[in-house]
N, C-alpha and C. Protein backbone atom coordinates (compact mmCIF):
# COMPACT_ATOMS: atom_id res chain seq x y z
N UNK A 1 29.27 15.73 -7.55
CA UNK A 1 28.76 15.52 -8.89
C UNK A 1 29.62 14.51 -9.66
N UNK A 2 30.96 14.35 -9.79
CA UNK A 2 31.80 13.86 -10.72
C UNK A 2 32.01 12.81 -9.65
N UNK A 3 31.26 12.31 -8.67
CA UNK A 3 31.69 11.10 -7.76
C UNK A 3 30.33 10.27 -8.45
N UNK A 4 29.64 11.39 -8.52
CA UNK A 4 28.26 10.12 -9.06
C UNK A 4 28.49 9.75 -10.58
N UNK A 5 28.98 10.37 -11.08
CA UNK A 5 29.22 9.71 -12.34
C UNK A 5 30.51 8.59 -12.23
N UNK A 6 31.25 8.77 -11.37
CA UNK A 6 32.01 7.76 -11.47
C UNK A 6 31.58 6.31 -10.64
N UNK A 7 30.59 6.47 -9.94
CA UNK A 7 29.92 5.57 -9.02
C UNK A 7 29.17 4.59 -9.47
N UNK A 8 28.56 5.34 -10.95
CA UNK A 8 27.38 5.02 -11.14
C UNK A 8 27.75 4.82 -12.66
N UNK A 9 28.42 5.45 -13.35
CA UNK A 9 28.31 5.02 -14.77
C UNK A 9 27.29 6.42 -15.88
N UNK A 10 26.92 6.90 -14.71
CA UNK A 10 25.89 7.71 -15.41
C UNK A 10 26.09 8.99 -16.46
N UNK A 11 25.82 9.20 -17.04
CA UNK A 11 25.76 10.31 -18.16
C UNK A 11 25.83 11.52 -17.59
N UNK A 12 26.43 12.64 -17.59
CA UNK A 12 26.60 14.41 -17.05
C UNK A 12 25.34 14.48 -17.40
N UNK A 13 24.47 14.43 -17.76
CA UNK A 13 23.19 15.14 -18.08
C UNK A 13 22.19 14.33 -17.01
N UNK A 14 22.03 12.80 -16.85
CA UNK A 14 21.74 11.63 -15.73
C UNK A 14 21.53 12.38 -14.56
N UNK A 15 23.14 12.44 -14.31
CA UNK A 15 23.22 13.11 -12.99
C UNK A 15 22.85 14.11 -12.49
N UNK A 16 22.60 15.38 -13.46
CA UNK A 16 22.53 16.47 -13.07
C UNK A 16 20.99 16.84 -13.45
N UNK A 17 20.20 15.36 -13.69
CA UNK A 17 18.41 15.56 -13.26
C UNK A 17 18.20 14.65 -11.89
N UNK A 18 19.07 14.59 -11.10
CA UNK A 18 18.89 13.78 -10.16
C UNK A 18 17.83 14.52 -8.70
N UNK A 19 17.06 14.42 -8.48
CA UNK A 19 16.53 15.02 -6.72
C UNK A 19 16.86 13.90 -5.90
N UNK A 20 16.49 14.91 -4.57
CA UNK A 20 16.41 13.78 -3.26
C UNK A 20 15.73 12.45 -3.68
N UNK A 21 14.70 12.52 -3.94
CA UNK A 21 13.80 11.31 -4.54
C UNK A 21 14.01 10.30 -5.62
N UNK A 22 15.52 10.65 -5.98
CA UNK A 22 16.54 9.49 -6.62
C UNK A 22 16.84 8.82 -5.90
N UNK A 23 17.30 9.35 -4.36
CA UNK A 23 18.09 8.48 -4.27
C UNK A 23 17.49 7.79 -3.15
N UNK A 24 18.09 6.46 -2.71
CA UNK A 24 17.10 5.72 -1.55
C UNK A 24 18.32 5.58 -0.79
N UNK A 25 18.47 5.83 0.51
CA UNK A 25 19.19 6.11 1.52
C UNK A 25 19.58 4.64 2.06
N UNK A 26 18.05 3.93 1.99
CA UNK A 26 18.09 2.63 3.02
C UNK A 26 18.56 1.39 2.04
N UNK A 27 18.17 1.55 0.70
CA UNK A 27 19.00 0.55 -0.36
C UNK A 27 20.06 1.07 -0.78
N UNK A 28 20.90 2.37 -0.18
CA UNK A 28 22.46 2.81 -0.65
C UNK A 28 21.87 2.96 -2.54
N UNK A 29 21.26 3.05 -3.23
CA UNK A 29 21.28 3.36 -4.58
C UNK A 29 20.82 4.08 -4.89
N UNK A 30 21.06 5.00 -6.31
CA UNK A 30 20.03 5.81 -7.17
C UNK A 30 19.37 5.63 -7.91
N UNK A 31 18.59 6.10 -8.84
CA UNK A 31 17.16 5.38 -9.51
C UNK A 31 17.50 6.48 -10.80
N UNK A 32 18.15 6.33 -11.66
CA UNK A 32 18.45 7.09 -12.57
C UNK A 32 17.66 7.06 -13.99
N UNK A 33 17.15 7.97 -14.08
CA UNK A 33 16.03 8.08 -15.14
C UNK A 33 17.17 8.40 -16.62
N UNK A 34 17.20 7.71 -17.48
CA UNK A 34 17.22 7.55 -18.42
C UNK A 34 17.23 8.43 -19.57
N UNK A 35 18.14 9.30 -20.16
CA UNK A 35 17.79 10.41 -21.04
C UNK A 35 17.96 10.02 -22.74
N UNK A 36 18.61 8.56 -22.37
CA UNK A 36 18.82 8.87 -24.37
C UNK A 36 18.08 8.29 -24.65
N UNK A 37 16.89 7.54 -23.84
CA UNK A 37 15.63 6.32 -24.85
C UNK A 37 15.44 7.16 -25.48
N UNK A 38 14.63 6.98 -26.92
CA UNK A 38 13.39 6.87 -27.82
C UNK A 38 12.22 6.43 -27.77
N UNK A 39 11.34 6.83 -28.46
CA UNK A 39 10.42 6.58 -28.79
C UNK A 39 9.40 5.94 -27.52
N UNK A 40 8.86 5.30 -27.10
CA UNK A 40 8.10 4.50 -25.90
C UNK A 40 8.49 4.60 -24.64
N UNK A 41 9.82 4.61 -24.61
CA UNK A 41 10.81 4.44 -23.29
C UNK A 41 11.03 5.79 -23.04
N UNK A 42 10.92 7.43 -24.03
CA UNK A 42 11.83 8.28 -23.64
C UNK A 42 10.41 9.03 -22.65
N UNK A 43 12.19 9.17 -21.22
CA UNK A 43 11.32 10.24 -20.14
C UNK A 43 11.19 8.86 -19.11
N UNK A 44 10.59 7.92 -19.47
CA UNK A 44 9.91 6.84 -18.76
C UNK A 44 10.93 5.47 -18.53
N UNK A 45 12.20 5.52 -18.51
CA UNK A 45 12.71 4.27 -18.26
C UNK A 45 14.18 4.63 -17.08
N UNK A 46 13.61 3.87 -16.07
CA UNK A 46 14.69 4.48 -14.81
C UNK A 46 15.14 3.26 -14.37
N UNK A 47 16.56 3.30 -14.00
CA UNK A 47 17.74 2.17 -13.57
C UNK A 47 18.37 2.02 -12.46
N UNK A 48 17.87 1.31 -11.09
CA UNK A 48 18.58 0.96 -10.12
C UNK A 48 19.81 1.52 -10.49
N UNK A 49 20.86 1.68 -9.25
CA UNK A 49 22.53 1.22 -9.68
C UNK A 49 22.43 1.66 -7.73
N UNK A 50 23.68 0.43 -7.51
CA UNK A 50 23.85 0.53 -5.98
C UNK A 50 24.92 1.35 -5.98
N UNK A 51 25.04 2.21 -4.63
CA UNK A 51 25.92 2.88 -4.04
C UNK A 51 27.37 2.36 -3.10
N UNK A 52 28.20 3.05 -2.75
CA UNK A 52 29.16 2.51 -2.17
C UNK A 52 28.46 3.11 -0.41
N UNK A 53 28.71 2.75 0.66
CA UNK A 53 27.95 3.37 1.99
C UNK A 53 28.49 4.25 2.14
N UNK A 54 30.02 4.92 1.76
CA UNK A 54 30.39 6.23 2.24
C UNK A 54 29.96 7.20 1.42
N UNK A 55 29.76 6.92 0.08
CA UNK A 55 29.41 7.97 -0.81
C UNK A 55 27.87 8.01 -0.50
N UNK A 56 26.94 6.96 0.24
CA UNK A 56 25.59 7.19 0.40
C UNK A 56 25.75 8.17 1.92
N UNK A 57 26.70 8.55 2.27
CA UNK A 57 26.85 8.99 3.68
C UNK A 57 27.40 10.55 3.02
N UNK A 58 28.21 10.72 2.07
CA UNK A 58 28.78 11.56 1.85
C UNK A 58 27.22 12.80 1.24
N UNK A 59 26.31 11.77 0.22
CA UNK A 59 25.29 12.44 -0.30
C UNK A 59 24.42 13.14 0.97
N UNK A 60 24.09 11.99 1.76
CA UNK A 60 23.20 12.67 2.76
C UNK A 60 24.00 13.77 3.37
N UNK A 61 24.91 13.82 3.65
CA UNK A 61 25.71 14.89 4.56
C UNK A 61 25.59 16.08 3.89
N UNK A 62 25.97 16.25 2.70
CA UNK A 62 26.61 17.38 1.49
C UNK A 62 24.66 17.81 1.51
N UNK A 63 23.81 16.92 0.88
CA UNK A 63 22.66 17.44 0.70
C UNK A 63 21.60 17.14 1.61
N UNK A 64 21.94 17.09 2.49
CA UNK A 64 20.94 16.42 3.78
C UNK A 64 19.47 15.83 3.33
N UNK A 65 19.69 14.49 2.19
CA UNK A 65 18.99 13.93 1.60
C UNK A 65 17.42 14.01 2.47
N UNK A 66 17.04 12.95 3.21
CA UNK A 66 16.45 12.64 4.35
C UNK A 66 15.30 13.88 3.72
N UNK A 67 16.21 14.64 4.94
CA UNK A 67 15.19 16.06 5.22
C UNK A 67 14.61 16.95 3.88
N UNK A 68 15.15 16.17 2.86
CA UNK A 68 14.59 16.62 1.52
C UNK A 68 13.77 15.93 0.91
N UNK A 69 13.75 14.88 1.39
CA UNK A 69 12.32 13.81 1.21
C UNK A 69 11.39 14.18 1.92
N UNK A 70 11.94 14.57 2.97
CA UNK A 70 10.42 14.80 3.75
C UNK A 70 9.91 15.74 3.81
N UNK A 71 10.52 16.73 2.95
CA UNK A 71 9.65 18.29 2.98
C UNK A 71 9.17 18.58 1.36
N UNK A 72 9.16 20.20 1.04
CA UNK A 72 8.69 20.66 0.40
C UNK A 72 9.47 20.58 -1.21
N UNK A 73 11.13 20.62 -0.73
CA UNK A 73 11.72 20.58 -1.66
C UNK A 73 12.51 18.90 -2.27
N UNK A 74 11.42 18.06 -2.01
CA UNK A 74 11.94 16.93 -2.74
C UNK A 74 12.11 16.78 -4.26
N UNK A 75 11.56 17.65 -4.63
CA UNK A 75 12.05 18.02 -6.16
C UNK A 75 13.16 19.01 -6.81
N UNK A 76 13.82 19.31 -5.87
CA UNK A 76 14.73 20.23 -5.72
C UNK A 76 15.97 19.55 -6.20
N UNK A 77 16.76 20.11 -7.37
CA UNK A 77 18.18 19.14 -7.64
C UNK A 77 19.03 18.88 -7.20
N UNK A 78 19.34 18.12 -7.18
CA UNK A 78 20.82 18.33 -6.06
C UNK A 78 21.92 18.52 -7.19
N UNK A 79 22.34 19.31 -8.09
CA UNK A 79 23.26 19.86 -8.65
C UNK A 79 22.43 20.74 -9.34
N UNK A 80 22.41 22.20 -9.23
CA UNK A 80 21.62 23.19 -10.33
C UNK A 80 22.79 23.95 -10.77
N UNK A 81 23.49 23.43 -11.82
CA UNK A 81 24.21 24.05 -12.59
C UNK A 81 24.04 23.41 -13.69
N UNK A 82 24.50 24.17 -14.74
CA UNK A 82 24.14 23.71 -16.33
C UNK A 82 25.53 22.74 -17.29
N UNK A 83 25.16 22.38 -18.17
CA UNK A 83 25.94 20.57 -18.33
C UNK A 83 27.26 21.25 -18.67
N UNK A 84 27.13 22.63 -19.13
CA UNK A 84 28.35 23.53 -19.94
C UNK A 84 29.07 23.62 -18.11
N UNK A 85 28.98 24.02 -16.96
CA UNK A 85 29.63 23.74 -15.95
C UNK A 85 29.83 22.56 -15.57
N UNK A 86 28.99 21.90 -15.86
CA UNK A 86 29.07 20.48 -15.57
C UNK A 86 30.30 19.87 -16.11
N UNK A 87 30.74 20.56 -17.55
CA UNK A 87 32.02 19.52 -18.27
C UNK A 87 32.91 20.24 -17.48
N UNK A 88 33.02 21.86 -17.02
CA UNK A 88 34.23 22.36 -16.89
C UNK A 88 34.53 21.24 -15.25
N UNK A 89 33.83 21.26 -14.41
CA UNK A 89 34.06 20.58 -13.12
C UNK A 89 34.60 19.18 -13.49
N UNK A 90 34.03 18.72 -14.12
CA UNK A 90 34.65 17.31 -14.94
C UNK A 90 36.11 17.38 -15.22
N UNK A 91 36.29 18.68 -16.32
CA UNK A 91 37.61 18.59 -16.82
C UNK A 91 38.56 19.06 -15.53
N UNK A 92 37.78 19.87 -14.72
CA UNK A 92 39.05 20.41 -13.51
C UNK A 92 39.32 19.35 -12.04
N UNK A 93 38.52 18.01 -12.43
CA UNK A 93 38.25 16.99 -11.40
C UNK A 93 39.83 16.30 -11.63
N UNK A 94 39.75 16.28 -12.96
CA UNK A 94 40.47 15.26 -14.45
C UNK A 94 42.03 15.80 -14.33
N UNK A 95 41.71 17.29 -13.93
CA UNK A 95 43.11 18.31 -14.28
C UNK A 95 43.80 17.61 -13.03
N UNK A 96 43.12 18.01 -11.68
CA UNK A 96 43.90 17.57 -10.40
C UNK A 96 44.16 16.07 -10.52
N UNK A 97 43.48 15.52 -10.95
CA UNK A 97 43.62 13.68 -10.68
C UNK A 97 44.64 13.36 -11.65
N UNK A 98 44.96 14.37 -12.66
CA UNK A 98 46.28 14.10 -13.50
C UNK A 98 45.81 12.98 -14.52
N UNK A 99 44.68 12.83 -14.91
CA UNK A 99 44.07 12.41 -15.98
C UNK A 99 44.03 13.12 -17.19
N UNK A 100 44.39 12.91 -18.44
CA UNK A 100 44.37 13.90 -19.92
C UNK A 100 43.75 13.12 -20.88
N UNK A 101 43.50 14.01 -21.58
CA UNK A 101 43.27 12.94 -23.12
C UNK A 101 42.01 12.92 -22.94
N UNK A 102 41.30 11.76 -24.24
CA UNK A 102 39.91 11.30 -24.06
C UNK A 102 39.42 10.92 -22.96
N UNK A 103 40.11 10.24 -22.23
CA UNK A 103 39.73 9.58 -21.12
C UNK A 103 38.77 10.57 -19.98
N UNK A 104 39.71 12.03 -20.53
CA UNK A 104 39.26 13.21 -19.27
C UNK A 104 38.10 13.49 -19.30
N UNK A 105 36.99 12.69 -19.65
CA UNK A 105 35.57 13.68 -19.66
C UNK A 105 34.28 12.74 -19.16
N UNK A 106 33.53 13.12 -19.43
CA UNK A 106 32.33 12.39 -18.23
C UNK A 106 32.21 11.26 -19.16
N UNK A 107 31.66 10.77 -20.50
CA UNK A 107 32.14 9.70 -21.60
C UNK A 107 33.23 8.86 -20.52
N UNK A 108 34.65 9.37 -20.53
CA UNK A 108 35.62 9.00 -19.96
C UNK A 108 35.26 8.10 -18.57
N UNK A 109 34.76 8.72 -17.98
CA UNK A 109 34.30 7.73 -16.72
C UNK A 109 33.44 7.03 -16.91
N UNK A 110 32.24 7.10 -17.49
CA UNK A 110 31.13 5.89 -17.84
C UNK A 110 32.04 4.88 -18.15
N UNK A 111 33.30 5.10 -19.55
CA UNK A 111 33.76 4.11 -19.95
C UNK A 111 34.62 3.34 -18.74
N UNK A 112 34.58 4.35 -18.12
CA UNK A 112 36.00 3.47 -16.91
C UNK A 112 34.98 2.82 -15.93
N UNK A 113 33.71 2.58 -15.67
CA UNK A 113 33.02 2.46 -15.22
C UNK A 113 32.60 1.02 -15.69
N UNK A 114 32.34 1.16 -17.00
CA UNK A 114 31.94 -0.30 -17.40
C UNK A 114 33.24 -1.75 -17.16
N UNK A 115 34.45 -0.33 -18.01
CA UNK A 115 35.39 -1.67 -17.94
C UNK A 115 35.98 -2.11 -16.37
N UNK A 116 35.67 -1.22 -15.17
CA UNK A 116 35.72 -1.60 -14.24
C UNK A 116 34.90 -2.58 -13.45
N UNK A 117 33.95 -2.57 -14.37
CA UNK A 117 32.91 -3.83 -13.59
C UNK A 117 33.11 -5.05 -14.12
N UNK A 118 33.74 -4.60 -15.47
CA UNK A 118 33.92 -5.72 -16.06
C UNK A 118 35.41 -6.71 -15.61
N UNK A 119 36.26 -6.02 -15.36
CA UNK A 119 37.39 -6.32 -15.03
C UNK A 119 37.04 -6.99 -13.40
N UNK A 120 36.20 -6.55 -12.80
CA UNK A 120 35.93 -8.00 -11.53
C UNK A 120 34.45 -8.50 -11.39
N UNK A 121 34.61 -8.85 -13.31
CA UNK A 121 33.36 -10.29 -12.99
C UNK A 121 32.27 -9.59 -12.95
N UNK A 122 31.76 -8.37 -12.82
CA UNK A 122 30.19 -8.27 -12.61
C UNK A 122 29.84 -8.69 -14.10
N UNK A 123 28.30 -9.58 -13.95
CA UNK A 123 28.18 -10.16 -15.28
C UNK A 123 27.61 -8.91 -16.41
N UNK A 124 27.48 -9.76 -17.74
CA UNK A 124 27.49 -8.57 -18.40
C UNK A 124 26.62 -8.08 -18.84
N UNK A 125 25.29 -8.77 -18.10
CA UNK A 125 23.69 -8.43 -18.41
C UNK A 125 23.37 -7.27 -16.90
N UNK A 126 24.49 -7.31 -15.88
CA UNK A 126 23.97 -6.43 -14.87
C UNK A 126 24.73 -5.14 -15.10
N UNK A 127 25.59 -5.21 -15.61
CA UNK A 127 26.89 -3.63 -17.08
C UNK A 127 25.54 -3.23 -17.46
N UNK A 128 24.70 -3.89 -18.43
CA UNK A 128 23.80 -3.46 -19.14
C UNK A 128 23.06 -2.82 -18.42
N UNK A 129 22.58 -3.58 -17.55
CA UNK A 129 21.15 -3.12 -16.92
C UNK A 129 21.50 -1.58 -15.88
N UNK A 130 22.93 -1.19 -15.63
CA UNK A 130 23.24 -0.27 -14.64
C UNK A 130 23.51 0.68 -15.51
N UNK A 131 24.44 0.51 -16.69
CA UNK A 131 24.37 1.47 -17.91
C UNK A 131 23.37 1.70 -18.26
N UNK A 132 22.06 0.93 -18.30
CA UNK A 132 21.08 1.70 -19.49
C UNK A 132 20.45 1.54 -20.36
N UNK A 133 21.72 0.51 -20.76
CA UNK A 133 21.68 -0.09 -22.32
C UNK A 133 20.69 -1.12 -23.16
N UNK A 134 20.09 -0.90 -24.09
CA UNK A 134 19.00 -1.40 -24.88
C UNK A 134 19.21 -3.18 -25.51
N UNK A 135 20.54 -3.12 -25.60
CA UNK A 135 21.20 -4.36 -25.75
C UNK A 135 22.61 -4.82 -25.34
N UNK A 136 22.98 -5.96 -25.27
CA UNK A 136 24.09 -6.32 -24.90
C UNK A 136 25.21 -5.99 -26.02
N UNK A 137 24.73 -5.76 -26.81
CA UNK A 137 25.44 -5.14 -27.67
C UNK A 137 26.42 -4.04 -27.92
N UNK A 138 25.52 -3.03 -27.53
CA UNK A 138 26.23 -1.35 -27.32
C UNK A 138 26.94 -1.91 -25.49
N UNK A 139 26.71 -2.86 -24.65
CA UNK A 139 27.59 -2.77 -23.30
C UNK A 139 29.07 -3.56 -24.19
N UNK A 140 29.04 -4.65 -24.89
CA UNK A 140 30.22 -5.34 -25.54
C UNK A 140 31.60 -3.70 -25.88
N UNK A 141 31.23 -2.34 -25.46
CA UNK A 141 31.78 -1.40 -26.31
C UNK A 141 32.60 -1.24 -24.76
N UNK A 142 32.55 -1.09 -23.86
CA UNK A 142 32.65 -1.77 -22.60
C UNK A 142 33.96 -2.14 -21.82
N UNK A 143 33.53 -3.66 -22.89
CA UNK A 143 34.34 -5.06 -22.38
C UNK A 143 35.42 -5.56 -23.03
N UNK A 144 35.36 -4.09 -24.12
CA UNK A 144 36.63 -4.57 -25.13
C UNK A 144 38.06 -4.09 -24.88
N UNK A 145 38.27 -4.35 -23.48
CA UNK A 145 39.69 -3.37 -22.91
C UNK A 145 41.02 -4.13 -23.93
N UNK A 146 41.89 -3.07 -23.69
CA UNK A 146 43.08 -3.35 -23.83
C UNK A 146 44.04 -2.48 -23.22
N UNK A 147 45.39 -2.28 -23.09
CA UNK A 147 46.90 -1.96 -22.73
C UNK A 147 46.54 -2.75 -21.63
N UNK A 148 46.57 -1.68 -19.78
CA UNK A 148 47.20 -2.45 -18.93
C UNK A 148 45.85 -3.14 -18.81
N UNK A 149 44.45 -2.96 -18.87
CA UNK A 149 43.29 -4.46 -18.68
C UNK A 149 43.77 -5.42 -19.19
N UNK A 150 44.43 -5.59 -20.24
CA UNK A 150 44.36 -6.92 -20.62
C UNK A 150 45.66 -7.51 -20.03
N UNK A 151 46.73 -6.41 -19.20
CA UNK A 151 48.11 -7.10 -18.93
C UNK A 151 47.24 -7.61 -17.18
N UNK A 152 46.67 -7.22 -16.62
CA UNK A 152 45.79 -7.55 -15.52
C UNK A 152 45.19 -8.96 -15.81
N UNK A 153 44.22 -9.23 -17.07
CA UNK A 153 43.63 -9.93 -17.13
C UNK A 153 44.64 -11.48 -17.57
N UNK A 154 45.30 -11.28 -18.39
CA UNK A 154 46.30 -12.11 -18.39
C UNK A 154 46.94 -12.51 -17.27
N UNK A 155 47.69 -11.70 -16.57
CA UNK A 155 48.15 -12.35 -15.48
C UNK A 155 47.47 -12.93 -14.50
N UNK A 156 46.01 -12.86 -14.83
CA UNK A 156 45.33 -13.38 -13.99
C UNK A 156 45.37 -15.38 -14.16
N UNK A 157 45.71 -15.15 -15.73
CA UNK A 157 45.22 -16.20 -16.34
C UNK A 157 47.01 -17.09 -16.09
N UNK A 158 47.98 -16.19 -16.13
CA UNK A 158 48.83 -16.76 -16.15
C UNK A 158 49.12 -17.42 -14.58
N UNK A 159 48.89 -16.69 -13.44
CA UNK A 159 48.83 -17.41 -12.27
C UNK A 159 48.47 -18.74 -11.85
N UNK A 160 47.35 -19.22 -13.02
CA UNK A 160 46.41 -20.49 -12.57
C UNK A 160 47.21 -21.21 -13.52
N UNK A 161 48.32 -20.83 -14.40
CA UNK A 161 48.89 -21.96 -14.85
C UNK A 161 49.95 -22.91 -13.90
């Protein structure tokens, strides 16, 4: 559970409406339906985001994806626990990984999520489009790193001098 949110960027609530029939085995991605639209879009607006191949190996294994497409229970969740367990697994993911603070919570990884894509170049209309996001606007919240991102990004800059 707390691998797909870090994989993917996705929201604790995202993830935990996910079935077999999210995910596509043979394009490594999930198809993540969308919970905070409004108005026209809400319910109805779902977002590619690609997978890494071990974590698409790890899903099929853990939930023997496949064989859940092809039967009865393709609507079946692959996490049925409620978002109130959902934070505690979060916070006890956070406890062992020796992560604290704001940072520790599912928020926490979306954000580490963006500024990680951002930090190698993925552009910032495909941030948007994997987040969710309605405009480039709310992804700019993102891209605004600072402490060690920006001592990274600098030295990047200082090398080519």
């Amino acid at each position: 559970f707390c691998e797909m949110l870090y994989w993917t960027g996705c929201r604790p609530s995202e993830a935990l409406a996910l079935t077999a029939t999210h995910i596509d085995l043979d394009e490594r991605s999930v198809i993540i339906r969308s919970l905070k639209k409004r108005g026209e879009q809400k319910e109805r607006h779902f977002r590619p985001v690609p997978l890494p191949d071990d974590y698409v190996q790890r899903l099929e294994r853990t939930h023997d994806i496949r064989a859940l497409q092809n039967g009865d229970d393709s609507d079946k969740l692959l996490w049925s626990f409620s978002r109130t367990t959902a934070w505690y697994r979060i916070r006890a993911v956070m406890k062992a990984a020796q992560i604290s603070g704001i940072k520790a919570c599912g928020r926490g990884l979306r954000h580490a999520y963006g500024v990680h894509a951002a930090l190698h170049e993925v552009p910032e209309t495909r941030i948007k489009k994997w987040l969710g996001h309605e405009s480039l606007e709310t992804t700019e919240v993102y891209l605004d790193m600072a402490g060690p991102e920006d001592r990274r990004l600098a030295a990047r800059m200082w090398s080519e001098a």
